[in-house]
Protein backbone atom coordinates (compact mmCIF):
# COMPACT_ATOMS: atom_id res chain seq x y z
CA UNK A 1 0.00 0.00 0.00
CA UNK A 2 1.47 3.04 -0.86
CA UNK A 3 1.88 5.80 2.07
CA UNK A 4 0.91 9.14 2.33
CA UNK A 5 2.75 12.49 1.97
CA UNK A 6 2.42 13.92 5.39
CA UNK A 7 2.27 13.14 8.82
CA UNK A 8 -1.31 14.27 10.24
CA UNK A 9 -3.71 11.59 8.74
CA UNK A 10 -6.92 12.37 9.55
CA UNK A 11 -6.65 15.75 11.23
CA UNK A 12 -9.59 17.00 8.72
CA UNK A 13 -11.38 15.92 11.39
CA UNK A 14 -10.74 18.22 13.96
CA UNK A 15 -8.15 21.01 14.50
CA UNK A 16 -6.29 21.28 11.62
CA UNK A 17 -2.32 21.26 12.09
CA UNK A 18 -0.24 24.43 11.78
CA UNK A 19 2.34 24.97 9.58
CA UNK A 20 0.01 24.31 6.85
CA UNK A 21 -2.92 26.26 4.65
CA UNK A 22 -6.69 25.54 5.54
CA UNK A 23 -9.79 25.77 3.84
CA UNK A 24 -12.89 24.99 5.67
CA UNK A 25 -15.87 25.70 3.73
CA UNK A 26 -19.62 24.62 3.66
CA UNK A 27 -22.80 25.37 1.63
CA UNK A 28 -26.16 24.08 1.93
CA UNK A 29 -26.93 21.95 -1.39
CA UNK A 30 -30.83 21.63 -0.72
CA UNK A 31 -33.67 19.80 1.72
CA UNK A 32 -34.95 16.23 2.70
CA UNK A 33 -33.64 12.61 2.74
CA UNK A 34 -33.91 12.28 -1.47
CA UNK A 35 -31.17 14.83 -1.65
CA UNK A 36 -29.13 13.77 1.11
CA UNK A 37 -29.00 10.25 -0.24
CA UNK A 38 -28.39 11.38 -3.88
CA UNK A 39 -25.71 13.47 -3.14
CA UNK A 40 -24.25 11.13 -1.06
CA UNK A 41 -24.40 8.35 -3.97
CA UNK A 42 -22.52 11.05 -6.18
CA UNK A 43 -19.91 11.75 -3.46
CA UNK A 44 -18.98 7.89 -3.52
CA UNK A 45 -18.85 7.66 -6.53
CA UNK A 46 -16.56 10.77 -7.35
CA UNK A 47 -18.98 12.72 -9.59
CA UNK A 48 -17.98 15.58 -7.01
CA UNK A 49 -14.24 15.60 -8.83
CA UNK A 50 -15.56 14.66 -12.42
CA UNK A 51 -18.18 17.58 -12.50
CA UNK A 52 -15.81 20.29 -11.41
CA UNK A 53 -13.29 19.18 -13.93
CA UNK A 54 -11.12 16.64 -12.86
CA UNK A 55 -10.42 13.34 -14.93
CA UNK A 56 -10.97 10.69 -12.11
CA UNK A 57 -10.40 6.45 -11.77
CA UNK A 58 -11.00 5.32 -8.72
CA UNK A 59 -9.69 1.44 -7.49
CA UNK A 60 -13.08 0.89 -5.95
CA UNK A 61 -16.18 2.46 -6.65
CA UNK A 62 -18.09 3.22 -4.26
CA UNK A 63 -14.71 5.15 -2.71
CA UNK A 64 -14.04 3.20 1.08
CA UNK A 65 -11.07 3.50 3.25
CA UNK A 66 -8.04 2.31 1.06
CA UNK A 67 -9.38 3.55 -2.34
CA UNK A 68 -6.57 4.69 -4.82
CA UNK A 69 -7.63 7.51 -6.13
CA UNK A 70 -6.38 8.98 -9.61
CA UNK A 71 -7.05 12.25 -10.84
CA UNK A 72 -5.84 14.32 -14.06
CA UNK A 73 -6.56 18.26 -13.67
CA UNK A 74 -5.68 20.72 -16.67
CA UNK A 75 -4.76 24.36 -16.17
CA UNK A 76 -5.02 25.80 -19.28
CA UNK A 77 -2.14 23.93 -21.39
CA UNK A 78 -0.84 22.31 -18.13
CA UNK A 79 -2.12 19.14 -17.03
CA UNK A 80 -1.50 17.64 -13.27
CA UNK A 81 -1.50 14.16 -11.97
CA UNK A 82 -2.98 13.94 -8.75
CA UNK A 83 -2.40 10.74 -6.90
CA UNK A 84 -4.54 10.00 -3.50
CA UNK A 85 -5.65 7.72 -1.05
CA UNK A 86 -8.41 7.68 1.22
CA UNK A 87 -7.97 7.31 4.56
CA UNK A 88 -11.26 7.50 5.99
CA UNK A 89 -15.03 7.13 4.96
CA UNK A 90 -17.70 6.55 6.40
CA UNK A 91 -21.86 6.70 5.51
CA UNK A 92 -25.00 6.81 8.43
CA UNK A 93 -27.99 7.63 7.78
CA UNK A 94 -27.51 11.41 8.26
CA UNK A 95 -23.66 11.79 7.35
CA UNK A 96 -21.58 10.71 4.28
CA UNK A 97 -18.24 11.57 3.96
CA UNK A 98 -14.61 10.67 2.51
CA UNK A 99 -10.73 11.92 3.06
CA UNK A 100 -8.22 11.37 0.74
CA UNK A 101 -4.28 12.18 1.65
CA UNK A 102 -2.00 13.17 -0.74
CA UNK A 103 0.56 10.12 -2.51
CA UNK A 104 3.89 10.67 -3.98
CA UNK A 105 4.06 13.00 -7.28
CA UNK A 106 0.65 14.96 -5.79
CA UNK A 107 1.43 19.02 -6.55
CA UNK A 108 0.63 19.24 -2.58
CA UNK A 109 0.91 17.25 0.74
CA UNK A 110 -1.78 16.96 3.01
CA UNK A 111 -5.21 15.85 3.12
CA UNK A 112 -8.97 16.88 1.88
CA UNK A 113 -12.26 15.70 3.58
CA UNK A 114 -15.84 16.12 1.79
CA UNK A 115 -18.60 15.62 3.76
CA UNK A 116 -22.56 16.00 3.54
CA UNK A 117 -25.09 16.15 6.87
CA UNK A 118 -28.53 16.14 7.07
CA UNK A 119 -29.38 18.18 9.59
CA UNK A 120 -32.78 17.60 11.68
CA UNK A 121 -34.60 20.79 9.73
CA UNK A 122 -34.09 18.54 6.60
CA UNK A 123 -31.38 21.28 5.34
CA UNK A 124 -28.96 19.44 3.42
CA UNK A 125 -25.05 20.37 4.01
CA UNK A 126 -21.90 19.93 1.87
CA UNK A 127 -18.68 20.79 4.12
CA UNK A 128 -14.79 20.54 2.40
CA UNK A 129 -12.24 20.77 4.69
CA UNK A 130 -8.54 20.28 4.04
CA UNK A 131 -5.14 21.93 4.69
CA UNK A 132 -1.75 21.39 2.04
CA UNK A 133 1.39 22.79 1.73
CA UNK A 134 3.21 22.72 -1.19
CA UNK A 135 4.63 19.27 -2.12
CA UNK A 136 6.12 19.91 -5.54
CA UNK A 137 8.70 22.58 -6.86
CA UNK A 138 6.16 23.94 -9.13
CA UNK A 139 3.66 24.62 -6.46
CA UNK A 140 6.47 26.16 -3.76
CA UNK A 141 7.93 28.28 -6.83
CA UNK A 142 4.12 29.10 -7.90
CA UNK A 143 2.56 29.26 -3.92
CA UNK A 144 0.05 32.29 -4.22
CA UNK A 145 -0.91 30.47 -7.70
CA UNK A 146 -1.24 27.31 -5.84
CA UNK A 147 -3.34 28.65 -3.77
CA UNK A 148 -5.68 30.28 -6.13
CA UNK A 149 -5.82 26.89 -8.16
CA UNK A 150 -6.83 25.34 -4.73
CA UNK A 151 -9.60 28.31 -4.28
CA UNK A 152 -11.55 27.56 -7.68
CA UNK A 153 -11.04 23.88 -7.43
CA UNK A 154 -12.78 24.27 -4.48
CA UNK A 155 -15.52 26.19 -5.21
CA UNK A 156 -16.08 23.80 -8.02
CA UNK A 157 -16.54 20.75 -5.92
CA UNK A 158 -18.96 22.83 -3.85
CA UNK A 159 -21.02 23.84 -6.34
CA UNK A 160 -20.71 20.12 -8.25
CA UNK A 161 -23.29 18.58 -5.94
């Protein structure tokens, strides 16, 4: 099994570690159990990465704890390969959510979680948390571009469910 980049696995779920850049960010995606349940089928099944952009394979599908996950993300004439694993998921009946840590050759190190709640109101919630510091030469050299990648990729998985 191949091993992750960093140190902290599994710190998107709780206080993130220093040293590194966060993102926590949440948006409510819509109401009731049919939502909750779709949106957690599409989270599985990586339509989250695939709709915002991102070439995916996944080794299992749905995603579970060990999953190799393979993504290809172009910038314009560049084109990234972003290796992960995931080290956690888990689904209830109110809460669905993955984490996948960066492998070798990733542009970053660390980890991102994805997770979607249904709350008690029926208000259906899609959180992404994750903190990364740069884990190539390209993305030290390029860090406030790095970052602003990081910002619209994000913002693209929100809005993808």
């Amino acid at each position: 099994m191949a091993t992750v980049t960093y140190a902290e696995v599994g710190a998107t779920a709780g206080e993130l570690p220093a040293g590194y850049h966060h993102v926590r960010s949440t948006r409510v995606i819509g109401h009731g159990r049919e939502r909750f349940e779709r949106a957690s089928d599409d989270l599985f099944a990586g339509l989250v990465q695939r709709r915002a952009g991102a070439r995916i394979r996944l080794s299992d599908v749905p995603l579970r704890e060990g999953t190799r996950v393979r993504m290809l993300v172009s910038i314009g004439p560049l084109a990234f390969r972003i290796p992960c694993l995931v080290v956690w998921a888990e689904r209830t009946a109110t809460a669905a959510g993955f984490a996948y840590g960066t492998l070798p050759g990733h542009p970053e190190r660390g980890e991102e979680r994805f997770e979607v709640r249904l709350a008690p109101s029926g208000e259906v919630t899609f959180t992404i948390t994750a903190f990364s510091a740069p884990g190539r030469w390209f993305t030290r050299l390029g860090g406030p571009l790095a970052r602003l990648v990081q910002s619209r990729m994000t913002r693209r998985y929100l809005a993808a469910l």
